[in-house]
C-alpha atoms as a PDB file:
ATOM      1  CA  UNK A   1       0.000   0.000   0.000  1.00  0.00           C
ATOM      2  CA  UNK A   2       0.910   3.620  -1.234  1.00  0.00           C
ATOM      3  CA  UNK A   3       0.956   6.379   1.020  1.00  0.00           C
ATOM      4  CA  UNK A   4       0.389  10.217  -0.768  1.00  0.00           C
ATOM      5  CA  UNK A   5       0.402  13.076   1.686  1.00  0.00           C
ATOM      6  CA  UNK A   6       1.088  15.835  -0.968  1.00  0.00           C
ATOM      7  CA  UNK A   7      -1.106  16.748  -3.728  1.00  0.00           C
ATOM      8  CA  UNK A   8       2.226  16.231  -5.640  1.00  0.00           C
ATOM      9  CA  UNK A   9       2.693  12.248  -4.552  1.00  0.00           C
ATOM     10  CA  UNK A  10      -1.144  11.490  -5.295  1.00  0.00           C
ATOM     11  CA  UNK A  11      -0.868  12.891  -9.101  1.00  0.00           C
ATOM     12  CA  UNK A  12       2.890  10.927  -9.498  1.00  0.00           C
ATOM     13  CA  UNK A  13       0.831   7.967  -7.992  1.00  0.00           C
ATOM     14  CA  UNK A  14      -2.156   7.902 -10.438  1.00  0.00           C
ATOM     15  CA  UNK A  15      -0.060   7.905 -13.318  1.00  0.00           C
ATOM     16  CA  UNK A  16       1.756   4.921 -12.525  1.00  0.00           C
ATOM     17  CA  UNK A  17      -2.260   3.174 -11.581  1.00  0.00           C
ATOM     18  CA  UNK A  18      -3.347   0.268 -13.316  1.00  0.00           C
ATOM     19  CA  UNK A  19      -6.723  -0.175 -14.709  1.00  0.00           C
ATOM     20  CA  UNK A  20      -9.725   1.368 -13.432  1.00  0.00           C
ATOM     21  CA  UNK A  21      -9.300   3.778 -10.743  1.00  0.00           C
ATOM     22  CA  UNK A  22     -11.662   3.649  -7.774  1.00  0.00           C
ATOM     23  CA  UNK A  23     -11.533   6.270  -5.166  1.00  0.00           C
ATOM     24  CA  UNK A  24     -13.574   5.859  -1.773  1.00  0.00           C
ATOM     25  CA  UNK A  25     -13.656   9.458   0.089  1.00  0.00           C
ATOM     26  CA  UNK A  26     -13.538   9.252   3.783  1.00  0.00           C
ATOM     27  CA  UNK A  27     -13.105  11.735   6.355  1.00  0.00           C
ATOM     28  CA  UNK A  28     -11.614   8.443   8.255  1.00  0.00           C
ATOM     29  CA  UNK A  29     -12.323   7.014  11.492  1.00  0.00           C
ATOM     30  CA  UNK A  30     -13.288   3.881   9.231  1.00  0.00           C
ATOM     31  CA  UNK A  31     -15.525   1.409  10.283  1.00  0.00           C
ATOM     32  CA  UNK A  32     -17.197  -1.598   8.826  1.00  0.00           C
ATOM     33  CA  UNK A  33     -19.430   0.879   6.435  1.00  0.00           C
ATOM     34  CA  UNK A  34     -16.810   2.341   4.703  1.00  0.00           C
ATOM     35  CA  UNK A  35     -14.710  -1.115   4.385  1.00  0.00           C
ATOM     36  CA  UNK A  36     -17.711  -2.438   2.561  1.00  0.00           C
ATOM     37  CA  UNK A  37     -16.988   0.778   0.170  1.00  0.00           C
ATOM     38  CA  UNK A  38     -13.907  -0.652  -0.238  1.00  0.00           C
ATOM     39  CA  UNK A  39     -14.849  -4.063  -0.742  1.00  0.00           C
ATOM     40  CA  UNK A  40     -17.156  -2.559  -3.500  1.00  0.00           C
ATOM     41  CA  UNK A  41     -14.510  -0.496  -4.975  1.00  0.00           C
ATOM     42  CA  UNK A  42     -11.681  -3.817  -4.702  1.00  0.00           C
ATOM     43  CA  UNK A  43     -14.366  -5.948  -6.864  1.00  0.00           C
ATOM     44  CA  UNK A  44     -14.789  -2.711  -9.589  1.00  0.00           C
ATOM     45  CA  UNK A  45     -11.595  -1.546 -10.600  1.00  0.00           C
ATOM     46  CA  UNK A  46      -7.724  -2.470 -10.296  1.00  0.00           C
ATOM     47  CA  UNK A  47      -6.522   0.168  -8.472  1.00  0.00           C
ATOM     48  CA  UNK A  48      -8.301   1.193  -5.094  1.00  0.00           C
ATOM     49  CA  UNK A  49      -7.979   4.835  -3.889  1.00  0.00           C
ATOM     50  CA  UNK A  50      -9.398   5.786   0.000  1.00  0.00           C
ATOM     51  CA  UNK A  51      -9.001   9.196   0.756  1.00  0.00           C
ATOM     52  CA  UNK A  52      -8.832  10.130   4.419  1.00  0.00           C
ATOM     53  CA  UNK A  53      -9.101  14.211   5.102  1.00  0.00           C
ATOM     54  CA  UNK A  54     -11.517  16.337   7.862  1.00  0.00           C
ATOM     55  CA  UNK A  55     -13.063  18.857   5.387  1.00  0.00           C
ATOM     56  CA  UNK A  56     -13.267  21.772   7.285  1.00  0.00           C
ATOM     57  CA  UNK A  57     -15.661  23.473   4.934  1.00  0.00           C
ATOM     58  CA  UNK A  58     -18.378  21.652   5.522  1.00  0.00           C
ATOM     59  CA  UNK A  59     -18.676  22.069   9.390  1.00  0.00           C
ATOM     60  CA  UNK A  60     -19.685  25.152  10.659  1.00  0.00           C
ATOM     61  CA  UNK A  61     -18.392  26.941  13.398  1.00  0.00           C
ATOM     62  CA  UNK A  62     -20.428  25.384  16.125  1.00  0.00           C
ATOM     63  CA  UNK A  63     -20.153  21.832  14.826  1.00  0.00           C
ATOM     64  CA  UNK A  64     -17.515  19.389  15.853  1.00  0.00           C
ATOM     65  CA  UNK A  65     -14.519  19.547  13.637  1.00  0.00           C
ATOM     66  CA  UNK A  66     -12.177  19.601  16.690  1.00  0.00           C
ATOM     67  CA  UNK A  67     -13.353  16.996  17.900  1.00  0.00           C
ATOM     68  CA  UNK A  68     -14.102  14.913  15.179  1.00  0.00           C
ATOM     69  CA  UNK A  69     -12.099  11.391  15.499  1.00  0.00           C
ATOM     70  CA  UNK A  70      -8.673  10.783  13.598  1.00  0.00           C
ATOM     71  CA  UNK A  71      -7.426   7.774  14.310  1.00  0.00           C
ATOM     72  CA  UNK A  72      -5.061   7.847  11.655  1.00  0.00           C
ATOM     73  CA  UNK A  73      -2.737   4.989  12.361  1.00  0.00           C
ATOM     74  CA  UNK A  74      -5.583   2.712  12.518  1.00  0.00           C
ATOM     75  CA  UNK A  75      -7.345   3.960   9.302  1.00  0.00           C
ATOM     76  CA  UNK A  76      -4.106   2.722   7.713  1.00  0.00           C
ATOM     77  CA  UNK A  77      -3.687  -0.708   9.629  1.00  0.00           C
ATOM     78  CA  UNK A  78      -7.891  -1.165   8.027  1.00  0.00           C
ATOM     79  CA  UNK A  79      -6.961   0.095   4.502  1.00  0.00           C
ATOM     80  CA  UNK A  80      -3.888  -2.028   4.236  1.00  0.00           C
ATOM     81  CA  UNK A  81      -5.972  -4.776   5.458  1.00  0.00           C
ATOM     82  CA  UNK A  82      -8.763  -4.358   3.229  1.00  0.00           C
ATOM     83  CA  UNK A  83      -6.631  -4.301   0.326  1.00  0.00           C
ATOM     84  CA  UNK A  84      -6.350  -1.048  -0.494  1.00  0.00           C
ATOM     85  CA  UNK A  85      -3.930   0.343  -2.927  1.00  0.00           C
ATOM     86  CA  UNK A  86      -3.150   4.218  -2.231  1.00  0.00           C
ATOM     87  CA  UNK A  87      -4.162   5.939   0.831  1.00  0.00           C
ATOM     88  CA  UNK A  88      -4.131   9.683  -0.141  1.00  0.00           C
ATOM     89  CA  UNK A  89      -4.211  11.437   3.389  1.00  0.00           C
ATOM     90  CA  UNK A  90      -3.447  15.363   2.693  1.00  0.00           C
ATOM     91  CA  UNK A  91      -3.841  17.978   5.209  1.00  0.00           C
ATOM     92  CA  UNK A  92      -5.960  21.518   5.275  1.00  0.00           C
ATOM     93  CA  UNK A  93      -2.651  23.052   3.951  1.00  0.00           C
ATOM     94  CA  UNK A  94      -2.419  20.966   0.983  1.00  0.00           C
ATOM     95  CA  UNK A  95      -6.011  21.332   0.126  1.00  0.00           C
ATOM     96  CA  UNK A  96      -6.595  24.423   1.056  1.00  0.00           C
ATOM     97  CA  UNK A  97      -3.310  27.232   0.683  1.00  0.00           C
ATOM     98  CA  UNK A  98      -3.610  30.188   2.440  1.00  0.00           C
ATOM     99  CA  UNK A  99      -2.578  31.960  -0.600  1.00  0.00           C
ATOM    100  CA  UNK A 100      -5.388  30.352  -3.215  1.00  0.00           C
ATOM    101  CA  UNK A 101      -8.594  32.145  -4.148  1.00  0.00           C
ATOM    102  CA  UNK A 102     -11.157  30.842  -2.525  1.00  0.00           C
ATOM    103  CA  UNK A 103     -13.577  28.762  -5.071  1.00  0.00           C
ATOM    104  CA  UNK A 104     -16.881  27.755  -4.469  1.00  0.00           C
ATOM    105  CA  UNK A 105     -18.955  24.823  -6.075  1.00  0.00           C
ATOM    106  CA  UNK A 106     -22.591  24.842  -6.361  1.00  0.00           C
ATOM    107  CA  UNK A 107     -25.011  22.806  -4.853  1.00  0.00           C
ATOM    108  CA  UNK A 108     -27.095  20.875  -6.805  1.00  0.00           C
ATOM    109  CA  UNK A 109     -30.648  21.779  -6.208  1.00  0.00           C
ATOM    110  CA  UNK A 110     -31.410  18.397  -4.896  1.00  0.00           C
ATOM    111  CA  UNK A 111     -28.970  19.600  -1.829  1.00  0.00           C
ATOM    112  CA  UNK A 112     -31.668  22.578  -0.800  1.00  0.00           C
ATOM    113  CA  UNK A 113     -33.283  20.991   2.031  1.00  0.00           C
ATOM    114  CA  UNK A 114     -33.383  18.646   5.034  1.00  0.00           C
ATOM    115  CA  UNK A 115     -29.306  18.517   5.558  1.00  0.00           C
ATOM    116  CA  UNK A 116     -29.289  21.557   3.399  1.00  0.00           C
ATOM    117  CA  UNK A 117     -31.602  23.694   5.748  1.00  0.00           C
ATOM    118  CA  UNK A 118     -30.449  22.166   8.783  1.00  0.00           C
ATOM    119  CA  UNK A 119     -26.959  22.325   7.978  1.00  0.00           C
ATOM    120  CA  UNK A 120     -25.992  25.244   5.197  1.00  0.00           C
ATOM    121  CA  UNK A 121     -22.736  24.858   5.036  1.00  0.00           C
ATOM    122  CA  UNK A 122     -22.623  21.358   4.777  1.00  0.00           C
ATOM    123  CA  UNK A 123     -23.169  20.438   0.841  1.00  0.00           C
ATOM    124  CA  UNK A 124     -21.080  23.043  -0.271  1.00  0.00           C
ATOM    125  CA  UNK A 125     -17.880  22.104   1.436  1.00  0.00           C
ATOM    126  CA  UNK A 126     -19.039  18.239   0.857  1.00  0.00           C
ATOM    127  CA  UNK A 127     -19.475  19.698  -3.207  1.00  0.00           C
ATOM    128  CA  UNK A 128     -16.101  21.554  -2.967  1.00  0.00           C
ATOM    129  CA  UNK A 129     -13.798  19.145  -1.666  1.00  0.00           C
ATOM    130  CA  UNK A 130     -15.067  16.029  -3.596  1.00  0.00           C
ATOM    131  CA  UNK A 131     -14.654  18.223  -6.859  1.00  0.00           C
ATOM    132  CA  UNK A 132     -11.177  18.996  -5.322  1.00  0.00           C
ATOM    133  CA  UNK A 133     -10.372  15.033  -4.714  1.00  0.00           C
ATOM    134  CA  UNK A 134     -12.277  14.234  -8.220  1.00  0.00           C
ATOM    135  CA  UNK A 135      -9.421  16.697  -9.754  1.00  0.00           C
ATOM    136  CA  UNK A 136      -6.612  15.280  -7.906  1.00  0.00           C
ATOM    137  CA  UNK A 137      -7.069  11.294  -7.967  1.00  0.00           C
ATOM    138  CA  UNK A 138      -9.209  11.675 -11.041  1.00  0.00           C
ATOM    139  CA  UNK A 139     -11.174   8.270 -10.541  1.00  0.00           C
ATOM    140  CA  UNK A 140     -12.620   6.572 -12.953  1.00  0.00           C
ATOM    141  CA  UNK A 141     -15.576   5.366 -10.606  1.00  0.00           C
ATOM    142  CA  UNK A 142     -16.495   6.684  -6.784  1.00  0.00           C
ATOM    143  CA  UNK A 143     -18.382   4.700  -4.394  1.00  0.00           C
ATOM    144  CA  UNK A 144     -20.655   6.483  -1.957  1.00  0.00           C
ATOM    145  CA  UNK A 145     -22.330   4.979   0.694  1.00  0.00           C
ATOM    146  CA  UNK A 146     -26.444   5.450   0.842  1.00  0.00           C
ATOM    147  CA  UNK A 147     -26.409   5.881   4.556  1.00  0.00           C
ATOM    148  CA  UNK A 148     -25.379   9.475   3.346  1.00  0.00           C
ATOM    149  CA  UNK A 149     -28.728   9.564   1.185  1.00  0.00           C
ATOM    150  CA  UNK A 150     -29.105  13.313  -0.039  1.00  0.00           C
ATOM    151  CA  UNK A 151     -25.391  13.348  -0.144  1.00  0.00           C
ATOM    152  CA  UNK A 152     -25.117  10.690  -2.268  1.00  0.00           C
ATOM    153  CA  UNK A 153     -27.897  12.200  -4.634  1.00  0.00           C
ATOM    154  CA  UNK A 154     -25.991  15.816  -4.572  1.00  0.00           C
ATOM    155  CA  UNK A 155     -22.677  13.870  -5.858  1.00  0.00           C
ATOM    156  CA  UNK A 156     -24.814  12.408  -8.572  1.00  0.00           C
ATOM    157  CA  UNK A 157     -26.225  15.427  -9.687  1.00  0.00           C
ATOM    158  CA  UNK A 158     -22.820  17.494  -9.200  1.00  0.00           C
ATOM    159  CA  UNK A 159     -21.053  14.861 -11.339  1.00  0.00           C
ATOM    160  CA  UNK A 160     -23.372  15.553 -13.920  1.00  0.00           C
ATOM    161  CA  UNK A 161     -23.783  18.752 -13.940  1.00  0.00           C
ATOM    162  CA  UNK A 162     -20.066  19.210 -14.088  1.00  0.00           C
ATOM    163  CA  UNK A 163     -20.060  17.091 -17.202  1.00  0.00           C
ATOM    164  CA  UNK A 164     -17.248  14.899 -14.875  1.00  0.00           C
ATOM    165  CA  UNK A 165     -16.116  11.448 -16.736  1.00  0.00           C
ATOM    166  CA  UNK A 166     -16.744   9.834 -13.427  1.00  0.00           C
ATOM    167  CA  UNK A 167     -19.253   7.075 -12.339  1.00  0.00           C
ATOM    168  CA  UNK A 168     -20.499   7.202  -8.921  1.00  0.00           C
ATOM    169  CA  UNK A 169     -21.319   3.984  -7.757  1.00  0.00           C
ATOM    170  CA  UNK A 170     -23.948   3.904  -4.773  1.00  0.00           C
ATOM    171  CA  UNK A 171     -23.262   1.146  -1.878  1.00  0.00           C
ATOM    172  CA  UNK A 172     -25.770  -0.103   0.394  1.00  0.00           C
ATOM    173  CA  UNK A 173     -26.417   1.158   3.946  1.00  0.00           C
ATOM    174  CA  UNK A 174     -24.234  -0.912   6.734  1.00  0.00           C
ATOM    175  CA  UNK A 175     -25.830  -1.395  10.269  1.00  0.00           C
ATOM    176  CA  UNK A 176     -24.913  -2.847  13.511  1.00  0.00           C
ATOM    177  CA  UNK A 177     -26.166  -6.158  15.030  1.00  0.00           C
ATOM    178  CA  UNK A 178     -28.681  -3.817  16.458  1.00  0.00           C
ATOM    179  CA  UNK A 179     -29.906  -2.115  13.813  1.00  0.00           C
ATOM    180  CA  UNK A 180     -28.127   1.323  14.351  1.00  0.00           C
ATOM    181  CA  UNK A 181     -26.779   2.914  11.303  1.00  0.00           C
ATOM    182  CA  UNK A 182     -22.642   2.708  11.166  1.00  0.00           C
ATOM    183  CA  UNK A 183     -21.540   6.365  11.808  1.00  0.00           C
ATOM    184  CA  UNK A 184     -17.961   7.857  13.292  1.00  0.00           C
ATOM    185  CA  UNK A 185     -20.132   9.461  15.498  1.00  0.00           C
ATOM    186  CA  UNK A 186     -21.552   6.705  17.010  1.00  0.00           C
ATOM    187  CA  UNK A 187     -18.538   6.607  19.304  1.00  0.00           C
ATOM    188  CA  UNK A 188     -19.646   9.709  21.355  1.00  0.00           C
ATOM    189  CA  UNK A 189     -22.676   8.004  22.303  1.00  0.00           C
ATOM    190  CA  UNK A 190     -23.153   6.465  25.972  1.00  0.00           C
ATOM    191  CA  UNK A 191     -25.015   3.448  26.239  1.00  0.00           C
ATOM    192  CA  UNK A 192     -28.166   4.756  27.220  1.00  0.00           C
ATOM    193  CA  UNK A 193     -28.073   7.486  23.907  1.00  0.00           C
ATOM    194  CA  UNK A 194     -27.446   4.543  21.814  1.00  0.00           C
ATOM    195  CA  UNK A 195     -30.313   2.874  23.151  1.00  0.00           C
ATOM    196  CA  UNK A 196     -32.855   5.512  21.997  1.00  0.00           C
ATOM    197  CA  UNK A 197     -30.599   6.076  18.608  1.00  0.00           C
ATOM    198  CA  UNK A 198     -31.863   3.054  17.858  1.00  0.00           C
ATOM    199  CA  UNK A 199     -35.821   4.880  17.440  1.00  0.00           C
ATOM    200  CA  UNK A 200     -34.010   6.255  14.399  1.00  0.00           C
ATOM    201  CA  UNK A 201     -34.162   2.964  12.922  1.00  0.00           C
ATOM    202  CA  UNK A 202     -37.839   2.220  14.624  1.00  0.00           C
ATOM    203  CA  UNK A 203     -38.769   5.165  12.860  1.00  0.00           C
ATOM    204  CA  UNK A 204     -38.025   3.655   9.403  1.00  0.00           C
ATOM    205  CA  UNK A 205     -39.441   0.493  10.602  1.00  0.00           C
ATOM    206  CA  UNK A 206     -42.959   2.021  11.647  1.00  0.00           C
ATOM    207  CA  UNK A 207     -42.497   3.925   8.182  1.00  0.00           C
ATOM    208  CA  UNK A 208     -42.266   0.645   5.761  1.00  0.00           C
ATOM    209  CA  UNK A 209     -44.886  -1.426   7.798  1.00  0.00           C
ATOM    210  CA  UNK A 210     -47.771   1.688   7.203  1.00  0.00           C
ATOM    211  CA  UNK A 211     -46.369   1.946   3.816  1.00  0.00           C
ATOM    212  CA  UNK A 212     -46.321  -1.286   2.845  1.00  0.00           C
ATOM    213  CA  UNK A 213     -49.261  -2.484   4.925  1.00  0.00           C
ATOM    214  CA  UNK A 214     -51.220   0.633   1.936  1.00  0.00           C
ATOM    215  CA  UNK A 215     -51.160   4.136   3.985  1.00  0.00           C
ATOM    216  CA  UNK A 216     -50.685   6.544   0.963  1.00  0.00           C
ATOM    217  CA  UNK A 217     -50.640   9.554   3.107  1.00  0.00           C
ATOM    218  CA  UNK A 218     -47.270  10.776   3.415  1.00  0.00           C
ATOM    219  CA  UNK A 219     -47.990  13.018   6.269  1.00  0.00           C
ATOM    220  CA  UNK A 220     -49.141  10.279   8.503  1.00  0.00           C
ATOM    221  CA  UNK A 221     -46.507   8.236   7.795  1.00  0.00           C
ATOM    222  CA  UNK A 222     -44.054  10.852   8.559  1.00  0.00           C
ATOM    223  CA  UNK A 223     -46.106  11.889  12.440  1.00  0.00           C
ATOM    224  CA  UNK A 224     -45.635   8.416  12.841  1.00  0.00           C
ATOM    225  CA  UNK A 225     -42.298   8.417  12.591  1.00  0.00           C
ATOM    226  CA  UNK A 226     -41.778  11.933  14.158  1.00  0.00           C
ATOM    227  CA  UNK A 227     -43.558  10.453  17.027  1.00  0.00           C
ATOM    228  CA  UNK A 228     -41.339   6.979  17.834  1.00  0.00           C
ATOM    229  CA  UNK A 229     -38.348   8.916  17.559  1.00  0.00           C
ATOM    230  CA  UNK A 230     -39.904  11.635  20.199  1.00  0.00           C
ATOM    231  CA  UNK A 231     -41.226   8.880  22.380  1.00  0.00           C
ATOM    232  CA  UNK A 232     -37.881   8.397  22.979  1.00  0.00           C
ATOM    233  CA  UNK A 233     -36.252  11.477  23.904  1.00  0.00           C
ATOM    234  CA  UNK A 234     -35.028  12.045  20.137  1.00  0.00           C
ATOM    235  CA  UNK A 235     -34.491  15.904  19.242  1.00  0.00           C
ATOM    236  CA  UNK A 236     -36.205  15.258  16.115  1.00  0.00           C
ATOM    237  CA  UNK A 237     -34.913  17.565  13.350  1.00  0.00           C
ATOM    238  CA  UNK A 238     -36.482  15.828  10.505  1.00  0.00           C
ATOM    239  CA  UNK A 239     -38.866  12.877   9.301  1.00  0.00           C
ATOM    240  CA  UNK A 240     -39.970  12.590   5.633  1.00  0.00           C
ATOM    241  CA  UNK A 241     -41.068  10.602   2.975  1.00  0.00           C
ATOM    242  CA  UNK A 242     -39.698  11.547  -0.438  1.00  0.00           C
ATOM    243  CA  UNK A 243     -39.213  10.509  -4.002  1.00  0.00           C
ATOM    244  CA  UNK A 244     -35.936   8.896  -4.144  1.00  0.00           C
ATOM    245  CA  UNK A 245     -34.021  10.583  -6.837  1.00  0.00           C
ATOM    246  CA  UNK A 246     -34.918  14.248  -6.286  1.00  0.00           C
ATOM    247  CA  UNK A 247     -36.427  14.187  -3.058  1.00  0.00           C
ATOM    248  CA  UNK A 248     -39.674  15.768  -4.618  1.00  0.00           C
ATOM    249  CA  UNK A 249     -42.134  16.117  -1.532  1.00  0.00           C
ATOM    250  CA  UNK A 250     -44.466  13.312  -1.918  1.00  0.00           C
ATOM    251  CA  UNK A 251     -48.476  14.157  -0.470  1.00  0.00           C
ATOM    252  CA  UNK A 252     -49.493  10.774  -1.820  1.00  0.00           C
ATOM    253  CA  UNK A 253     -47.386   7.258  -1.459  1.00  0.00           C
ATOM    254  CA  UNK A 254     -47.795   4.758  -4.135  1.00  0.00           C
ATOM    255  CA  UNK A 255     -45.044   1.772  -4.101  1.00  0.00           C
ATOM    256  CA  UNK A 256     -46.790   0.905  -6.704  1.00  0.00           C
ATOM    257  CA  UNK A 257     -45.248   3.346  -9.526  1.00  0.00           C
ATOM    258  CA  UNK A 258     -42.443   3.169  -7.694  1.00  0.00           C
ATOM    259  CA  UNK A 259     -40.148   3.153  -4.279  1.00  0.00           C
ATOM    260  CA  UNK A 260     -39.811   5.969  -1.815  1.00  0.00           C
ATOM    261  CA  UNK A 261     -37.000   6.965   0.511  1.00  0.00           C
ATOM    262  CA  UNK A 262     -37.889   7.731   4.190  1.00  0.00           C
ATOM    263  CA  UNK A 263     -35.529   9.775   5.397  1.00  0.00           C
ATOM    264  CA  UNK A 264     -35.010  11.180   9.970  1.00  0.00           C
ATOM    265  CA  UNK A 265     -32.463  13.482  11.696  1.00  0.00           C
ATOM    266  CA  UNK A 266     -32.327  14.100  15.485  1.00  0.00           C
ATOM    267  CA  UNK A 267     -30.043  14.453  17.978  1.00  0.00           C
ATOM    268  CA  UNK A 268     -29.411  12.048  20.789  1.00  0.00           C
ATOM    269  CA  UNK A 269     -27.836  14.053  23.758  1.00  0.00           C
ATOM    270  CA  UNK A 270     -24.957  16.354  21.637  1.00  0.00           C
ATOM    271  CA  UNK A 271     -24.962  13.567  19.094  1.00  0.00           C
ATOM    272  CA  UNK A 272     -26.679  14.472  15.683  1.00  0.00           C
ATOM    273  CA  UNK A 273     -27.266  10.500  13.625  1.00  0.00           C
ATOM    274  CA  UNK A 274     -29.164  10.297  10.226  1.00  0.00           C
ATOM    275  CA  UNK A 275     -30.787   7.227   8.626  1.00  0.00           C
ATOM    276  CA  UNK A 276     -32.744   6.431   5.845  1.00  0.00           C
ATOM    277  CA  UNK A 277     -34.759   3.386   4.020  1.00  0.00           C
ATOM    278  CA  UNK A 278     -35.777   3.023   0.804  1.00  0.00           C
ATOM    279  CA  UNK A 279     -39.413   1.462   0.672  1.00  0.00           C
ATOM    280  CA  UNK A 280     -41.207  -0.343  -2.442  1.00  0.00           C
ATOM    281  CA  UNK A 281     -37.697  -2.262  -4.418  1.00  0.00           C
ATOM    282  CA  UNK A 282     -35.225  -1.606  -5.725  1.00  0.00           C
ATOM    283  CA  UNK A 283     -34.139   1.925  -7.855  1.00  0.00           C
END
């Protein structure tokens, strides 16, 4: 395995790549969800490319960059592990100089809401770096994980729009034994905040029985949920039901035209967890 701390290394290292080029972007502290983008990415191209960087410019000032985990030597014990090729690992420096103009990337329009509105800088640091790391590694395919649902959809459309020669290849959501979504974040939670995380997951669960069970009223399918994450002490910040591919608000549900994507935010104590499910087959 390859390691490219300079901007300089990566580019001298993608020349020399074999094959298709594969890059998984991580802001590290891997776990099981992001080694089964890696998996993905090992069985889809020759050359496997995880990037491990803290963005800064998508957290905003009272979010938790600082504290945000880095457990750097162990992100590279897991990628070596898992087969990986090239770890490219820069730091704020190299992506961001002091002395370069500062460029901005648009967010898709997909991006405008739920995260969006509850976090505003968040897509358009996600939009700017991944166009940065797109321009460095220059992949042939990226795999995104669906746990990351909008995000994954604003990649799509950025991709597009941007008329990049990259395929972005969506990987399925990972959970725990218990059903909680895999996050980095999950480590700040105590035992009794993970226990009522896991309404985040009830939530979805409530969601597909109505659904599937014939409720076609996407408002009472999203109280429901609203209320099984607040019946356990959730902060809820958001619980919809949405066409998958734009997020279009839905009024009426009908699995049988095609799926929808339920989609909750809350906080559990100072921990903010998202989760989604995808009810009605496949996309």
């Amino acid at each position: 395995m390859q390691l490219a701390e300079t901007i300089e290394r990566m580019r001298e290292l993608r020349r020399e790549a074999r094959g298709d080029v594969v890059l998984v972007p991580t802001m590290g502290a891997l776990h099981a969800g992001h080694l089964s983008l890696v998996r993905r990415a090992r069985e889809i191209g020759q050359t496997v490319v995880v990037s491990v960087f803290v963005n800064p410019t998508q957290f905003a000032p009272h979010e938790d960059l600082e504290r945000y985990p880095r457990p750097i030597e162990r992100d590279l014990e897991l990628c070596e592990a898992a087969g990986v090729d090239i770890v490219f690992c820069p730091s704020v420096e190299q992506m961001y100089p002091a002395d370069e103009a500062e460029v901005l990337v648009d967010v898709p329009s997909v991006g405008g809401d739920l995260e969006g509105a509850s976090r505003p800088r968040f897509f358009g640091g996600v939009c700017r770096v991944v166009a940065k790391l797109f321009g460095v590694v220059v992949p042939d395919v990226a795999c995104f994980g669906e746990k990351d649902y909008q995000q994954l959809r604003v990649i799509e459309a950025m991709t597009v729009g941007l008329c990049l020669p990259i395929r972005i290849e969506a990987c399925g959501l990972v959970r725990d034994e218990d059903g909680l979504a895999l996050s980095s974040r999950n480590v700040y939670l105590s035992e009794e905040e993970r226990g009522r995380a896991l309404s985040l997951s009830g939530a979805l669960g409530e969601a597909s029985r109505l659904i599937e069970g014939g409720q076609r009223d996407a408002t009472a399918v999203e109280a429901a949920m609203r209320g099984v994450m607040e019946g356990r002490g959730v902060e809820v910040d958001y619980a919809v039901v949405r066409e998958p591919r734009k997020l279009s608000v839905l009024q009426v549900i009908d699995i049988q035209r095609g799926p929808v994507v339920c989609l909750v935010a809350g906080r559990v104590g100072a921990v903010r967890l998202i989760d989604n499910r995808v009810v009605g087959g496949g996309m």
